[in-house]
N, C-alpha and C. Protein backbone atom coordinates (compact mmCIF):
# COMPACT_ATOMS: atom_id res chain seq x y z
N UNK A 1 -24.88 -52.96 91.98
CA UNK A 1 -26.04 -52.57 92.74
C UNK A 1 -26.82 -51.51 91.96
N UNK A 2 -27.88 -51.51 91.58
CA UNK A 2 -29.14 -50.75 91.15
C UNK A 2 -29.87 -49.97 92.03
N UNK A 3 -29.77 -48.93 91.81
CA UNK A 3 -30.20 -47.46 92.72
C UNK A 3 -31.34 -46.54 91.97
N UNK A 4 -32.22 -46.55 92.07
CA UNK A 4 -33.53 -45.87 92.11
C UNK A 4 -33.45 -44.45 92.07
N UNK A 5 -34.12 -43.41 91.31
CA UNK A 5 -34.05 -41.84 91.67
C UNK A 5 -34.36 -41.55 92.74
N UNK A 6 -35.23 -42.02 93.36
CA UNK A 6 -35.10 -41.46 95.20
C UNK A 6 -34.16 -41.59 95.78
N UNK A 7 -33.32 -43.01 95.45
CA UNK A 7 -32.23 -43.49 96.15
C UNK A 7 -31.10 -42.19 96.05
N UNK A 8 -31.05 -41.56 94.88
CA UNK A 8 -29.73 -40.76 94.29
C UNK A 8 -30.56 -39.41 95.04
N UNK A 9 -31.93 -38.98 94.95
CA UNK A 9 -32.34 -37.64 95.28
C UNK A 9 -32.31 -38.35 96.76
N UNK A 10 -32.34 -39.05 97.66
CA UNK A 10 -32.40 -38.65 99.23
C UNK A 10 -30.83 -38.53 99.50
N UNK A 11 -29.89 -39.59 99.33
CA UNK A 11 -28.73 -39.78 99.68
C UNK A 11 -27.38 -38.63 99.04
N UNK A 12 -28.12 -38.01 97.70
CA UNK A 12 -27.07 -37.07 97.51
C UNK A 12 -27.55 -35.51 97.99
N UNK A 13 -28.95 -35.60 98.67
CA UNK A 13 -29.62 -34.75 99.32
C UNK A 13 -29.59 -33.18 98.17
N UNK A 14 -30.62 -33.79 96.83
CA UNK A 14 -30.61 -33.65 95.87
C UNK A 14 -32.11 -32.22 96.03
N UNK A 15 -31.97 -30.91 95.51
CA UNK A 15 -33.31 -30.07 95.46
C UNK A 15 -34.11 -29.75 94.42
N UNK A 16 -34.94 -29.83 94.00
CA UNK A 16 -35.82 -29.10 92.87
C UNK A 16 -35.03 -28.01 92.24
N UNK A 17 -34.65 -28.34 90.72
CA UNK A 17 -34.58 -27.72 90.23
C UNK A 17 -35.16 -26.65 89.03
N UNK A 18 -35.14 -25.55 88.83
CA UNK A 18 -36.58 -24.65 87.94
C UNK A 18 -36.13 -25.15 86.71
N UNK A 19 -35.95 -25.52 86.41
CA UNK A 19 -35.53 -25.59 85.04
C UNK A 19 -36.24 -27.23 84.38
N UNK A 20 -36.55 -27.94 85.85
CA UNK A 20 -36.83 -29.60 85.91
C UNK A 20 -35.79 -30.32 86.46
N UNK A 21 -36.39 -31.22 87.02
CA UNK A 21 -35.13 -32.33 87.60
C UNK A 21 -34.87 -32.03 89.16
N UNK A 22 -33.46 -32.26 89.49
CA UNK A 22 -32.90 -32.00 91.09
C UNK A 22 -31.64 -32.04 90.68
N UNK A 23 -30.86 -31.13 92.03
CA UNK A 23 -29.63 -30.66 91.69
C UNK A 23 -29.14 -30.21 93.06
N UNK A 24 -27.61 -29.93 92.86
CA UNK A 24 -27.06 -30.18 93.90
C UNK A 24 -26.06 -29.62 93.73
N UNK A 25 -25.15 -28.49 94.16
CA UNK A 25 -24.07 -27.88 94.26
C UNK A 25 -22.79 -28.73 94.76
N UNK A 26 -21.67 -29.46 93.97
CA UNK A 26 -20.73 -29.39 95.21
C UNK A 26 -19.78 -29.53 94.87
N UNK A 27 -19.26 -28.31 94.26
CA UNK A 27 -18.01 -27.50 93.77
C UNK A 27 -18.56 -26.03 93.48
N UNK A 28 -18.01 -25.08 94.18
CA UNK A 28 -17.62 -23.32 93.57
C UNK A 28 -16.23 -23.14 94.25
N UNK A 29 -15.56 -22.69 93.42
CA UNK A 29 -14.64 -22.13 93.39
C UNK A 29 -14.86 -21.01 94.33
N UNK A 30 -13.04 -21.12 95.25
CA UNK A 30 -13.73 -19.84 95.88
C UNK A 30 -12.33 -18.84 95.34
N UNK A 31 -11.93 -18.98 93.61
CA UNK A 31 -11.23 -18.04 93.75
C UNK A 31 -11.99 -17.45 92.33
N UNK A 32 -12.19 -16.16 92.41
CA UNK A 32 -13.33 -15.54 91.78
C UNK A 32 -12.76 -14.31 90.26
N UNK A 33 -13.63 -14.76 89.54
CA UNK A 33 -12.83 -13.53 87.88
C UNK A 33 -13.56 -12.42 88.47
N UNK A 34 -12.81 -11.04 88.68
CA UNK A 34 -13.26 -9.84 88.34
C UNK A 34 -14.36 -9.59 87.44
N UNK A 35 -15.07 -8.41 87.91
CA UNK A 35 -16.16 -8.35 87.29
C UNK A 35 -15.36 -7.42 85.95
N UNK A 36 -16.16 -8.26 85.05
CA UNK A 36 -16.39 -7.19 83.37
C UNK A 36 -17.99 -7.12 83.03
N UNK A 37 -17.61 -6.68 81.31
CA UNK A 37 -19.22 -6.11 80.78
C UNK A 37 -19.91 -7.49 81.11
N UNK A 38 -19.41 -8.93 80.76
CA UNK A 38 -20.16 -9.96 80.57
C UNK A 38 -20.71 -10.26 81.82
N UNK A 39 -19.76 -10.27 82.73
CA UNK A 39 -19.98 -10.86 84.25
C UNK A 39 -20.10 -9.60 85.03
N UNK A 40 -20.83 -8.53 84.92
CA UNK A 40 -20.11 -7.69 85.84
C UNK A 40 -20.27 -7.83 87.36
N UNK A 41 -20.30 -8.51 87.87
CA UNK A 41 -20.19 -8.77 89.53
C UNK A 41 -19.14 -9.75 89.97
N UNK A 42 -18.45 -10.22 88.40
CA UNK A 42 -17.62 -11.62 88.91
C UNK A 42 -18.52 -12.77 89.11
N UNK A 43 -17.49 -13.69 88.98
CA UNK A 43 -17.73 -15.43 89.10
C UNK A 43 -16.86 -16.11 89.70
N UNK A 44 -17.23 -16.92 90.31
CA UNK A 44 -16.35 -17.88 90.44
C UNK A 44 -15.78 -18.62 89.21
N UNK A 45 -14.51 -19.13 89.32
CA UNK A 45 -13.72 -19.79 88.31
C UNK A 45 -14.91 -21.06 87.97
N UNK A 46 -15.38 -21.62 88.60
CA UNK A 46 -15.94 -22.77 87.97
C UNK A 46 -17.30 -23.24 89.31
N UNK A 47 -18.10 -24.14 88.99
CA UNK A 47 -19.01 -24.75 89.87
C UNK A 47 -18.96 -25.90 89.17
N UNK A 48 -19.63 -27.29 89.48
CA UNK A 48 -20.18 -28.39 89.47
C UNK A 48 -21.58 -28.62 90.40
N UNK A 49 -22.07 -28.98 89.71
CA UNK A 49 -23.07 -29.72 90.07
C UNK A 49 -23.32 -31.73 90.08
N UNK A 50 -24.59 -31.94 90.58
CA UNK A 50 -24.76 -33.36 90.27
C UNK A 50 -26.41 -32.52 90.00
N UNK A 51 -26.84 -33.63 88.83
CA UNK A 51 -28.18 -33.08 88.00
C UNK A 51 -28.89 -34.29 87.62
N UNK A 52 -30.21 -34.29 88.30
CA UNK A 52 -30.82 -35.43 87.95
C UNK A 52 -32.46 -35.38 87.31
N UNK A 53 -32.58 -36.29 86.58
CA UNK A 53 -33.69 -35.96 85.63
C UNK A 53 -34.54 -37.50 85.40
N UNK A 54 -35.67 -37.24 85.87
CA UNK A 54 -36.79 -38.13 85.61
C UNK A 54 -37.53 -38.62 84.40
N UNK A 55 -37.76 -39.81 83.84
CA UNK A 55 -38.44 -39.61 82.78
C UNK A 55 -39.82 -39.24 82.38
N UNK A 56 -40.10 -38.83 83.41
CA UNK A 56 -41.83 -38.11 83.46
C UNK A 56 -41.29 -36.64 83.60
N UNK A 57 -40.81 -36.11 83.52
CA UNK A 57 -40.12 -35.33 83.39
C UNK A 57 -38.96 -34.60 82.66
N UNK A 58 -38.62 -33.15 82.18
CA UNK A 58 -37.65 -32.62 81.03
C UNK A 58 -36.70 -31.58 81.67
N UNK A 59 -35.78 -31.61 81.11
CA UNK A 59 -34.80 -29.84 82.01
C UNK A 59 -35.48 -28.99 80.44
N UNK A 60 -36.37 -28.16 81.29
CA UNK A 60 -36.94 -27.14 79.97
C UNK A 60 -35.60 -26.47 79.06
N UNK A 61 -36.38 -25.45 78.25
CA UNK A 61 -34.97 -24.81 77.06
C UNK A 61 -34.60 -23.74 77.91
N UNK A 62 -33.48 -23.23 78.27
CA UNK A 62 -32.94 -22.29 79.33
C UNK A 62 -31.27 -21.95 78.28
N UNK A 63 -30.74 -21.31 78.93
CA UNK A 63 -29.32 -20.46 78.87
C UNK A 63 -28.80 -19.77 79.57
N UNK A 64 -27.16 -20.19 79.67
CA UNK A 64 -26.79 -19.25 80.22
C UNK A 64 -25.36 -18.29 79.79
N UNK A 65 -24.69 -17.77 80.51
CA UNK A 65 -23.57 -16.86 79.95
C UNK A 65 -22.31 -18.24 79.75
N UNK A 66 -21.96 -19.48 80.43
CA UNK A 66 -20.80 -19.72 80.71
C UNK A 66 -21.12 -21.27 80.15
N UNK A 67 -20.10 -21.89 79.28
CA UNK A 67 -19.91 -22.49 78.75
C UNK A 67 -20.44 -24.20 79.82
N UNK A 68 -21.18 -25.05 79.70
CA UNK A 68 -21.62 -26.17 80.28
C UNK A 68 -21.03 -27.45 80.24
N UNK A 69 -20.27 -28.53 80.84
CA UNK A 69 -19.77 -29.32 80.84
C UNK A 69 -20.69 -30.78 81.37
N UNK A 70 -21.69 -31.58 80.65
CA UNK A 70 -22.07 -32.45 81.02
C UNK A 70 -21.22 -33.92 81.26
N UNK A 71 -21.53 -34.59 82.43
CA UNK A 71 -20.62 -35.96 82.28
C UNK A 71 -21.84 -36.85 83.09
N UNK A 72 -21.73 -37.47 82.54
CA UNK A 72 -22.33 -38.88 82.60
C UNK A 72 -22.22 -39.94 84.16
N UNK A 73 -23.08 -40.05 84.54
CA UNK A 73 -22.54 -40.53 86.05
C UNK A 73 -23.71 -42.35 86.22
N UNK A 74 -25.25 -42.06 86.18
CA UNK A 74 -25.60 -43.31 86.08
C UNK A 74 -26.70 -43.21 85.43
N UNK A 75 -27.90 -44.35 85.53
CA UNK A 75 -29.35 -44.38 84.84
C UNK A 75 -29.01 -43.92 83.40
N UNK A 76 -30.16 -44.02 82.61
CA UNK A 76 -29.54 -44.10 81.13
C UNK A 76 -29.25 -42.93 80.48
N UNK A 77 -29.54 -43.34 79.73
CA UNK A 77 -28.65 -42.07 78.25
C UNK A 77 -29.63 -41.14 78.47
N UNK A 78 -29.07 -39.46 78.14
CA UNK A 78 -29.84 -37.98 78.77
C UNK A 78 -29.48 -37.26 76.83
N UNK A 79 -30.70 -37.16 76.31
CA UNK A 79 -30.41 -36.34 74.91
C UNK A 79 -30.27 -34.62 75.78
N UNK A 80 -29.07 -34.17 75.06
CA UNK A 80 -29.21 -32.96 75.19
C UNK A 80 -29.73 -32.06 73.52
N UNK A 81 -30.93 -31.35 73.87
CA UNK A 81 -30.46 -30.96 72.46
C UNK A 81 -30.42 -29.33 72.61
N UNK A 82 -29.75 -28.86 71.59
CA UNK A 82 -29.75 -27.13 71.49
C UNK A 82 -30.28 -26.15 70.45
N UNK A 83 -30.39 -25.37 70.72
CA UNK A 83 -30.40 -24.27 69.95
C UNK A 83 -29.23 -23.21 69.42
N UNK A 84 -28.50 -23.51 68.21
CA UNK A 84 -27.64 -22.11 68.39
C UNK A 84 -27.77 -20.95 67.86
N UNK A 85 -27.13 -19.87 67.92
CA UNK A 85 -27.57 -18.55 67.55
C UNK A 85 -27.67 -18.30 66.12
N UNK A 86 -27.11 -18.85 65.79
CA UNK A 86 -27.70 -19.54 64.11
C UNK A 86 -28.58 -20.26 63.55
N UNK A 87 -29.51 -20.91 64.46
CA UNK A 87 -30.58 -21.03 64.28
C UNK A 87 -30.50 -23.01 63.62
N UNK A 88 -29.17 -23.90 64.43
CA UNK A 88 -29.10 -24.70 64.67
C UNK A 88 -29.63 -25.44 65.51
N UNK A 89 -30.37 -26.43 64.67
CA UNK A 89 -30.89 -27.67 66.53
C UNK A 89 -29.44 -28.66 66.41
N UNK A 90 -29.10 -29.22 67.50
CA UNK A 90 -28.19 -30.23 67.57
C UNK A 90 -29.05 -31.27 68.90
N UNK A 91 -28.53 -32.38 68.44
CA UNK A 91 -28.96 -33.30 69.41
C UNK A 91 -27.85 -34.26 69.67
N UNK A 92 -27.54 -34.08 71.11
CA UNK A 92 -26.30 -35.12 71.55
C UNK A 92 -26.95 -35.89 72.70
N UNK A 93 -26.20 -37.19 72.55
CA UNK A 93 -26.99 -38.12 73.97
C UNK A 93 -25.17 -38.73 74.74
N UNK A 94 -25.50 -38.01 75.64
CA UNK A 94 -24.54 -38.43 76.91
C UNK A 94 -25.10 -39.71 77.67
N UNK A 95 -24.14 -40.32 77.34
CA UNK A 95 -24.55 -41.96 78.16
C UNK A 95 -23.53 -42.81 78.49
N UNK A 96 -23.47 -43.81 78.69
CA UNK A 96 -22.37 -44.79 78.54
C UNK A 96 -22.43 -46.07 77.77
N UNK A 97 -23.15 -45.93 76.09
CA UNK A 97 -22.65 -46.47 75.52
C UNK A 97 -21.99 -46.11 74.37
N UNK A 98 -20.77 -46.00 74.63
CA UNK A 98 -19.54 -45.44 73.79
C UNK A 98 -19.79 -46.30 72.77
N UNK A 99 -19.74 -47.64 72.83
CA UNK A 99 -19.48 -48.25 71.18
C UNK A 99 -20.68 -47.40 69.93
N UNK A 100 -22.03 -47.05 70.93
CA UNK A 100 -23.14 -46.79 69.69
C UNK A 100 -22.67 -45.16 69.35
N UNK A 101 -21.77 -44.46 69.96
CA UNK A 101 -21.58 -43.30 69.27
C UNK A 101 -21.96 -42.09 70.56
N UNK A 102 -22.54 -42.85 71.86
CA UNK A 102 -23.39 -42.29 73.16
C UNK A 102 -21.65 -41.56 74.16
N UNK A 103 -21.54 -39.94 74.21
CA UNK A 103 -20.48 -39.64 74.97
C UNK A 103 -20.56 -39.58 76.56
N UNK A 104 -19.65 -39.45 76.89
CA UNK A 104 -18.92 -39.55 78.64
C UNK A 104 -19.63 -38.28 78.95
N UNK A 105 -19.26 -37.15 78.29
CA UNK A 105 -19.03 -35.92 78.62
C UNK A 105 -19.32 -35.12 77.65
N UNK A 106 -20.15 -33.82 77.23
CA UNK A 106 -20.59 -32.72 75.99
C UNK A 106 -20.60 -31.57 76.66
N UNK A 107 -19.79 -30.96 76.04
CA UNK A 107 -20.34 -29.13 76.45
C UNK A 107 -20.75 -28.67 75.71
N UNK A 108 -22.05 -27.85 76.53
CA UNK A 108 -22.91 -27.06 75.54
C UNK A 108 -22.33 -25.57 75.75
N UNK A 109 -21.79 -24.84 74.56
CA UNK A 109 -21.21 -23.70 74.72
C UNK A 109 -22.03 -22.40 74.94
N UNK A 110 -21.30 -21.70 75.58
CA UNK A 110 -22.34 -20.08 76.24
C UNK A 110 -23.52 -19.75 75.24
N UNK A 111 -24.33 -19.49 75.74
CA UNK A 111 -25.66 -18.62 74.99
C UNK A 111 -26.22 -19.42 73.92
N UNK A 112 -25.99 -20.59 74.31
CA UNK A 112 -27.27 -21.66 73.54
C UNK A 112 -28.14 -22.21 74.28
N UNK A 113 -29.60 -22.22 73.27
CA UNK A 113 -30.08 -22.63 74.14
C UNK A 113 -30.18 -24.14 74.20
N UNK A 114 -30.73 -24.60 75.63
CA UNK A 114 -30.74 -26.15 75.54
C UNK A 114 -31.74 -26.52 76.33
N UNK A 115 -31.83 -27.99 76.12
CA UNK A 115 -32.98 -28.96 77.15
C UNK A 115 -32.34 -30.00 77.09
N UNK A 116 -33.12 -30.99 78.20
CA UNK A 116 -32.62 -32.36 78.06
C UNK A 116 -33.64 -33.21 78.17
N UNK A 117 -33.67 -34.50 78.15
CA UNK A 117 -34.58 -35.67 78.66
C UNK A 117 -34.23 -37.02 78.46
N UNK A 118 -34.19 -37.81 79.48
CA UNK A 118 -34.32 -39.11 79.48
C UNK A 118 -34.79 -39.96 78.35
N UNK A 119 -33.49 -40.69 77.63
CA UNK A 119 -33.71 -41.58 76.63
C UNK A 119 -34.68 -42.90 76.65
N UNK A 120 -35.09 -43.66 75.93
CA UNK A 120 -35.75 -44.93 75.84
C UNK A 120 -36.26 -45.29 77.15
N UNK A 121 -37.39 -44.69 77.72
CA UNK A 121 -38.04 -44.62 78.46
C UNK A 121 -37.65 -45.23 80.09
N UNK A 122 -36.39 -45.18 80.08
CA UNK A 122 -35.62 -45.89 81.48
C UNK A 122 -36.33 -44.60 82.22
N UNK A 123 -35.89 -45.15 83.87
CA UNK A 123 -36.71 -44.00 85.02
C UNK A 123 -36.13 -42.82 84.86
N UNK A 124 -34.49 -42.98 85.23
CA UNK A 124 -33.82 -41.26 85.01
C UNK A 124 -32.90 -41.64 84.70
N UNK A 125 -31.95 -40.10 84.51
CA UNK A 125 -30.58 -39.81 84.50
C UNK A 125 -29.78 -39.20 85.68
N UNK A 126 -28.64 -40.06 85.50
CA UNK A 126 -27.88 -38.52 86.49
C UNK A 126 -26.59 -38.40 85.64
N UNK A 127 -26.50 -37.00 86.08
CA UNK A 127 -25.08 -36.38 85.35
C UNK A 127 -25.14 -35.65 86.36
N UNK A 128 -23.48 -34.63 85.74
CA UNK A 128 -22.88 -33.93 86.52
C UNK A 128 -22.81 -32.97 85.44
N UNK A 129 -22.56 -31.26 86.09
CA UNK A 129 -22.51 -30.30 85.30
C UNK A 129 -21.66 -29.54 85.95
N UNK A 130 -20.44 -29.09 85.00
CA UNK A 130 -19.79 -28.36 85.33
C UNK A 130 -19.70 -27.12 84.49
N UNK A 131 -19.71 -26.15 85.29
CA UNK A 131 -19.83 -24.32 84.50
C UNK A 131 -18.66 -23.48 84.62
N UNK A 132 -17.95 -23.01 83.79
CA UNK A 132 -16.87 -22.19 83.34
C UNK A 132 -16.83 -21.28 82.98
N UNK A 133 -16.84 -19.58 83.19
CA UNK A 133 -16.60 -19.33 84.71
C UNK A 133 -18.03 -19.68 85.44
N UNK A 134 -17.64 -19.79 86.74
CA UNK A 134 -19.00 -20.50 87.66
C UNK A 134 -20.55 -20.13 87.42
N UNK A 135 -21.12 -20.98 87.90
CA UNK A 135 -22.78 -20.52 87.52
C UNK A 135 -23.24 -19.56 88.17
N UNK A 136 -24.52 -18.51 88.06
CA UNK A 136 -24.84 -17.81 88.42
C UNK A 136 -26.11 -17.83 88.28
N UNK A 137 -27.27 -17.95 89.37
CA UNK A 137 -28.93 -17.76 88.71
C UNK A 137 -28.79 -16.35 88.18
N UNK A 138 -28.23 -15.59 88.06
CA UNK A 138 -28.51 -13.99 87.53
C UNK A 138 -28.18 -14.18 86.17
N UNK A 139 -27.53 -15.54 85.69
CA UNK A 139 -26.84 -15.20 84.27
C UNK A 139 -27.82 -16.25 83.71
N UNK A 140 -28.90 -17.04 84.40
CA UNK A 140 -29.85 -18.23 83.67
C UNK A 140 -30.67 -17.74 83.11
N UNK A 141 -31.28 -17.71 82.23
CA UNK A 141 -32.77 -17.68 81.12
C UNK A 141 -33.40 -18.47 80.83
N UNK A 142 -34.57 -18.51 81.81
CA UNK A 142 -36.05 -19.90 81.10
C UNK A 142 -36.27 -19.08 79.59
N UNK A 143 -36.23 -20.37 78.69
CA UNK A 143 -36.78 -19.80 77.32
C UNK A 143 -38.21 -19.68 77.82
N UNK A 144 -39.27 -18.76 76.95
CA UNK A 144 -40.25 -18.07 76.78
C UNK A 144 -40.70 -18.67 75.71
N UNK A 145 -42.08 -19.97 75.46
CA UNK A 145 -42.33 -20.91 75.00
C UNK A 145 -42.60 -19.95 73.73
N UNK A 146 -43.06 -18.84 73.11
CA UNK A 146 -43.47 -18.41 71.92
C UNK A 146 -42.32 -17.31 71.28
N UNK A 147 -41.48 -16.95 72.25
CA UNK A 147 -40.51 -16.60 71.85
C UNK A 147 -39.65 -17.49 71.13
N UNK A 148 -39.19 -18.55 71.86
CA UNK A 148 -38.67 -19.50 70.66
C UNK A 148 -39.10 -19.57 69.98
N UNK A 149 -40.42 -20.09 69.67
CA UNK A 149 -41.44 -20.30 68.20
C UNK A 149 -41.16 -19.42 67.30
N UNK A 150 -41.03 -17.62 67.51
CA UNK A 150 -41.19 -17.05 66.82
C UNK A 150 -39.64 -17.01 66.16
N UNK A 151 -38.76 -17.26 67.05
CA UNK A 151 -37.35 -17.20 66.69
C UNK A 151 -37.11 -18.97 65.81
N UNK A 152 -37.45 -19.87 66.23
CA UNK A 152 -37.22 -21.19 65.37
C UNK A 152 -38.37 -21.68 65.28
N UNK A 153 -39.44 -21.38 64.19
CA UNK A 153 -40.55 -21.88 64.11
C UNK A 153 -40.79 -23.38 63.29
N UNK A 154 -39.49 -23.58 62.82
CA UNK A 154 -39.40 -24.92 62.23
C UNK A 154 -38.88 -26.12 62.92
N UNK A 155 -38.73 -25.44 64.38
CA UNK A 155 -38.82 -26.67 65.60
C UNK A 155 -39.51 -26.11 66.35
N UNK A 156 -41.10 -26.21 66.20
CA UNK A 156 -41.91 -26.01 67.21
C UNK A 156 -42.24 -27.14 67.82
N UNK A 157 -42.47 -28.81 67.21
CA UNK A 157 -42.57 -29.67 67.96
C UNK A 157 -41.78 -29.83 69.15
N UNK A 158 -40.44 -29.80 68.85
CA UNK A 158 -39.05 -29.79 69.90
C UNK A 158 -39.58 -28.71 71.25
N UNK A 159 -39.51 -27.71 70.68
CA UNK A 159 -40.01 -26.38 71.48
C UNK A 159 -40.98 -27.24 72.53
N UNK A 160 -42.03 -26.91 71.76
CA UNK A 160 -43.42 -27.23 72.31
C UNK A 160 -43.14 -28.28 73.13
N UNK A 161 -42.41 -29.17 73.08
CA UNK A 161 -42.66 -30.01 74.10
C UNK A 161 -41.49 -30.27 75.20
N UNK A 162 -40.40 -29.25 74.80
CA UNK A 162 -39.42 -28.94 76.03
C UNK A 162 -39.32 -27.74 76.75
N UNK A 163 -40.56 -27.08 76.85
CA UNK A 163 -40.78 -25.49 77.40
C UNK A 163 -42.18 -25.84 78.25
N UNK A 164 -41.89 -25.12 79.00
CA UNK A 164 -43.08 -25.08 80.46
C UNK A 164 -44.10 -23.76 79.76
């Protein structure tokens, strides 16, 4: 059976997410790490999400403190690509075709930055995201479209066209 992005945003009662897309909480942990310098208020051990993304549409370049666990759930292949603090782009596509080299599942590790978007022009994606220790909007960062530039100016196309 073939299911439509409305179909997945009404029935998994899916919300706007800032970053792009829709999203949906449904896993936090309710047993929580003490606060330190990194976290200092504490986290929960982990969250999941379900994350869905349109192809008229991008999850802009953002970051956060806790390591990201993408998995693959339906609609087509989702490029993630990043930024690392080294001044690496990487581009991975989570999908389900394993034979072409396309994974189940990628984590994007703490304090990189990243975006995503819908491959070969299919309608959307959905995945699932899981965060280790749990997510926090206090620990998220929208990249700042000229700030990147000025920090990786030899992916300004990339930039430029995955930043609000």
């Amino acid at each position: 059976m073939q299911f439509s992005a409305i179909d997945y945003i009404n029935n998994l009662k899916l919300l706007p997410h800032p970053e792009g897309g829709y999203y949906k909480e449904t896993y936090r942990s309710s047993s929580l790490i003490e606060g330190n310098g990194e976290f200092p208020c504490g986290r929960a051990f982990a969250t999941a999400i379900y994350f869905l993304i349109e192809a008229n549409n991008f999850s802009a370049f953002h970051k956060i403190k806790s390591d990201e666990t993408w998995h693959f759930y339906g609609g087509s292949a989702l490029e993630v690509i990043e930024l690392d603090v080294f001044g690496k782009l990487t581009s991975t596509v989570v999908g389900p075709d394993i034979l072409n080299g396309q994974l189940l599942q990628y984590t994007v590790a703490a304090g990189n930055w990243f975006a995503s978007r819908v491959l070969n022009g299919a309608p959307f994606s959905l995945v699932g995201c899981t965060v280790a220790p749990g997510f926090d909007f206090r620990d998220f960062e929208m990249a700042q479209r000229q700030d990147l530039l000025n920090s990786f100016p030899k992916y300004s196309d990339i930039i430029t066209a995955l930043t609000r």
